[in-house]
Protein backbone atom coordinates (compact mmCIF):
# COMPACT_ATOMS: atom_id res chain seq x y z
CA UNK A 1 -27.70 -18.05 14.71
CA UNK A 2 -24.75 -19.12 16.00
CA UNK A 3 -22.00 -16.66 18.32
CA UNK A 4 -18.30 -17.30 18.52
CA UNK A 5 -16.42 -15.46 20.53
CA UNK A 6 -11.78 -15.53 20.14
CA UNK A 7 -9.39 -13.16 21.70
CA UNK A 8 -5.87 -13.04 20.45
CA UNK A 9 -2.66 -10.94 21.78
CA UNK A 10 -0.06 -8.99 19.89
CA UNK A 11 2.78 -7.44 20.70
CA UNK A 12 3.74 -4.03 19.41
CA UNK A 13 6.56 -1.70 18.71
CA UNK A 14 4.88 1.13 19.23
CA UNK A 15 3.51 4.13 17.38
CA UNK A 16 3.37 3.69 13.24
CA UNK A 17 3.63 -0.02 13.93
CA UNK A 18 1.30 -1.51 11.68
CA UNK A 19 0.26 -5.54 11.74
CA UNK A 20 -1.20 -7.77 9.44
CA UNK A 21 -3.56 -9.82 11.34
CA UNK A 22 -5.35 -11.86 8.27
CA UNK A 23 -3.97 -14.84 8.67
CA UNK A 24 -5.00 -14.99 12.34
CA UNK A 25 -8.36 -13.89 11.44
CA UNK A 26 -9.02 -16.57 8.93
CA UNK A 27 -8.12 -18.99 11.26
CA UNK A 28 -10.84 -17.82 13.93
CA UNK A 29 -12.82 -17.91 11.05
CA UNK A 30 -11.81 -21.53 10.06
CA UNK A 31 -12.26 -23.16 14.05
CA UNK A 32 -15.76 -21.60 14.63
CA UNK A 33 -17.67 -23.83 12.51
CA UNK A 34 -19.62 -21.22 11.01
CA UNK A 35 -19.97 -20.72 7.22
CA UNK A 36 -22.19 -17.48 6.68
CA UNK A 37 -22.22 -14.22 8.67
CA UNK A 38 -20.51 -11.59 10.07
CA UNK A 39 -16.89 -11.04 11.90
CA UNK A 40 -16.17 -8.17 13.63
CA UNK A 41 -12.50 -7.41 14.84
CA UNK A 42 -12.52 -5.04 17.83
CA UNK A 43 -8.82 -3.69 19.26
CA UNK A 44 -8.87 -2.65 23.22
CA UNK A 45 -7.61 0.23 24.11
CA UNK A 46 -7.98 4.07 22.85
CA UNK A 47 -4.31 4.20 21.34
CA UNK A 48 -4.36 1.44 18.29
CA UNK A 49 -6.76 0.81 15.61
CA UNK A 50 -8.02 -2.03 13.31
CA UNK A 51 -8.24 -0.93 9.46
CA UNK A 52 -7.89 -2.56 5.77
CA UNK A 53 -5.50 -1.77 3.26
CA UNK A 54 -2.94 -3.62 0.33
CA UNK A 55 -0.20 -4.69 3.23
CA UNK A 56 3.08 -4.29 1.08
CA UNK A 57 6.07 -2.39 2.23
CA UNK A 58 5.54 0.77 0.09
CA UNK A 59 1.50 1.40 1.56
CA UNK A 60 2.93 0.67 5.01
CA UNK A 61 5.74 3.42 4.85
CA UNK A 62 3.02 5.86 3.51
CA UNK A 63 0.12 5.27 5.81
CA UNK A 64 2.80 5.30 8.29
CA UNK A 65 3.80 8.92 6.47
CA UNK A 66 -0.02 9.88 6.11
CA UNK A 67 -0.81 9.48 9.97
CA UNK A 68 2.44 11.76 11.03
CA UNK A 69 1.34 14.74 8.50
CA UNK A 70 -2.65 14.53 9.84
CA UNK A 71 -1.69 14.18 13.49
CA UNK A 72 1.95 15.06 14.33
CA UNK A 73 3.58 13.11 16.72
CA UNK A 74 5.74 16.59 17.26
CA UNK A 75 3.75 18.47 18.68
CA UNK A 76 1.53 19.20 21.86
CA UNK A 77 -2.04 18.16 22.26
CA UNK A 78 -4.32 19.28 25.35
CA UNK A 79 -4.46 15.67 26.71
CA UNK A 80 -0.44 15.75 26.65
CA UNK A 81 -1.22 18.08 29.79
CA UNK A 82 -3.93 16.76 30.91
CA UNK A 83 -2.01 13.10 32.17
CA UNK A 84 1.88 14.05 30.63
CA UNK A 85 2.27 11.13 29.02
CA UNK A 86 2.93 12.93 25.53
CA UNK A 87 0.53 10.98 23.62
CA UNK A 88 -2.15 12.90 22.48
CA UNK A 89 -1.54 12.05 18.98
CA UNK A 90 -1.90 8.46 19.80
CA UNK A 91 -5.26 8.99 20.92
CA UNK A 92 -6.32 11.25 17.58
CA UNK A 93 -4.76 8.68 15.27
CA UNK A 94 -6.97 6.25 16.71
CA UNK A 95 -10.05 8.36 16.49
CA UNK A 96 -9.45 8.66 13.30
CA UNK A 97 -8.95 5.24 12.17
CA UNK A 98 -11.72 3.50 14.75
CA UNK A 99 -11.00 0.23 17.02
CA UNK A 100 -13.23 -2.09 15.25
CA UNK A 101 -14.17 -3.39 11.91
CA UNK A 102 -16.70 -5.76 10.52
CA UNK A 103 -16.10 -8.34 7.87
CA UNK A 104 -18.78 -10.56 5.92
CA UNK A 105 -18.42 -14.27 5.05
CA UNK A 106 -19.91 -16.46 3.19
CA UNK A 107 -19.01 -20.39 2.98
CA UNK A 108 -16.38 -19.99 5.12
CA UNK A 109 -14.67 -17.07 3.42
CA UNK A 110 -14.31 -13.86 4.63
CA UNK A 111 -15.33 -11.87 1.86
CA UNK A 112 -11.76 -9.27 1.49
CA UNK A 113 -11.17 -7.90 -1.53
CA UNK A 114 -7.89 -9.56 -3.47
CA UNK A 115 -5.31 -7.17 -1.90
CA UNK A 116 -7.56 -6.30 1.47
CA UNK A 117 -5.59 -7.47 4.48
CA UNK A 118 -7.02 -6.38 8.27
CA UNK A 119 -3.86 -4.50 10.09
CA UNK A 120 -3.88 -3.73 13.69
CA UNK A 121 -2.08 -0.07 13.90
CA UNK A 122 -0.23 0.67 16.99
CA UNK A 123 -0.74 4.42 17.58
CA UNK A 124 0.85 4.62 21.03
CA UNK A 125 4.21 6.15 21.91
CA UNK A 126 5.68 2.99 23.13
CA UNK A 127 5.22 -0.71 22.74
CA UNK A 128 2.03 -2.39 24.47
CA UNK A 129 0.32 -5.83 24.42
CA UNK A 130 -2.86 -5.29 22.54
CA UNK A 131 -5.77 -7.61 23.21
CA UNK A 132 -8.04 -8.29 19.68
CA UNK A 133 -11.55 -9.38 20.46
CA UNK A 134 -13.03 -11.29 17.43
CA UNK A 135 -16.82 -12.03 17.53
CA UNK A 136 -18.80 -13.81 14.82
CA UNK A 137 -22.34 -14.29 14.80
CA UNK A 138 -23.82 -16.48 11.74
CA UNK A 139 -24.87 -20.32 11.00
């Protein structure tokens, strides 16, 4: 067994920005060398997430929709008082949706689902540089 470690950087707009980071993926996938095994995508930081879903305009505007109605960025959270920085929400959105991921592959694929892309969501009240740790371990 084989480990291959990549780190890549995006830049966000802030909270409900959502980012489809396939492409970037499959090219970590395609430079390691390896053919069978496992990827996993892990986002720093307690404010974004890493999730899967059909990355078209009309999903984005609803999970976009679906995260304000579970955790509304309106209204005040107990961590809001705890540092002030009003993003409390941020930090339940993220919860909720989990910094990491991991993705099988097998001769060089990584083994989505037709309409399965991997989108880093930026929960955060303002923009931030988000560091994306990919690791894959296989032969």
């Amino acid at each position: 067994m084989k480990i291959v470690s990549e780190h890549r950087e995006f830049s966000t707009q802030g909270s409900g920005d959502l980012i489809d980071i396939t492409r970037e993926l499959v090219g970590c996938l395609s430079g390691s060398g390896l053919k069978n095994g496992n990827m996993t995508v892990f986002v720093q930081g307690s404010t974004a997430g890493i999730t899967t879903f059909e990355y078209e305009p009309g999903l984005i505007g609803d999970v976009q929709e679906f995260y304000e109605r579970m955790v509304p960025s309106d209204r005040g959270y107990r961590h809001d008082e705890t540092w002030g920085d009003a993003n409390g929400f941020s930090h339940l959105r993220a919860t909720l949706t989990g910094q990491s991921l991991t993705i099988p592959f097998e001769s060089g694929t990584l083994l989505l689902g037709t309409w399965q892309q991997v989108v880093l969501a930026e929960f955060d009240n303002r923009s931030r540089e988000r560091l994306v740790v990919v690791q894959m371990i296989g032969e």
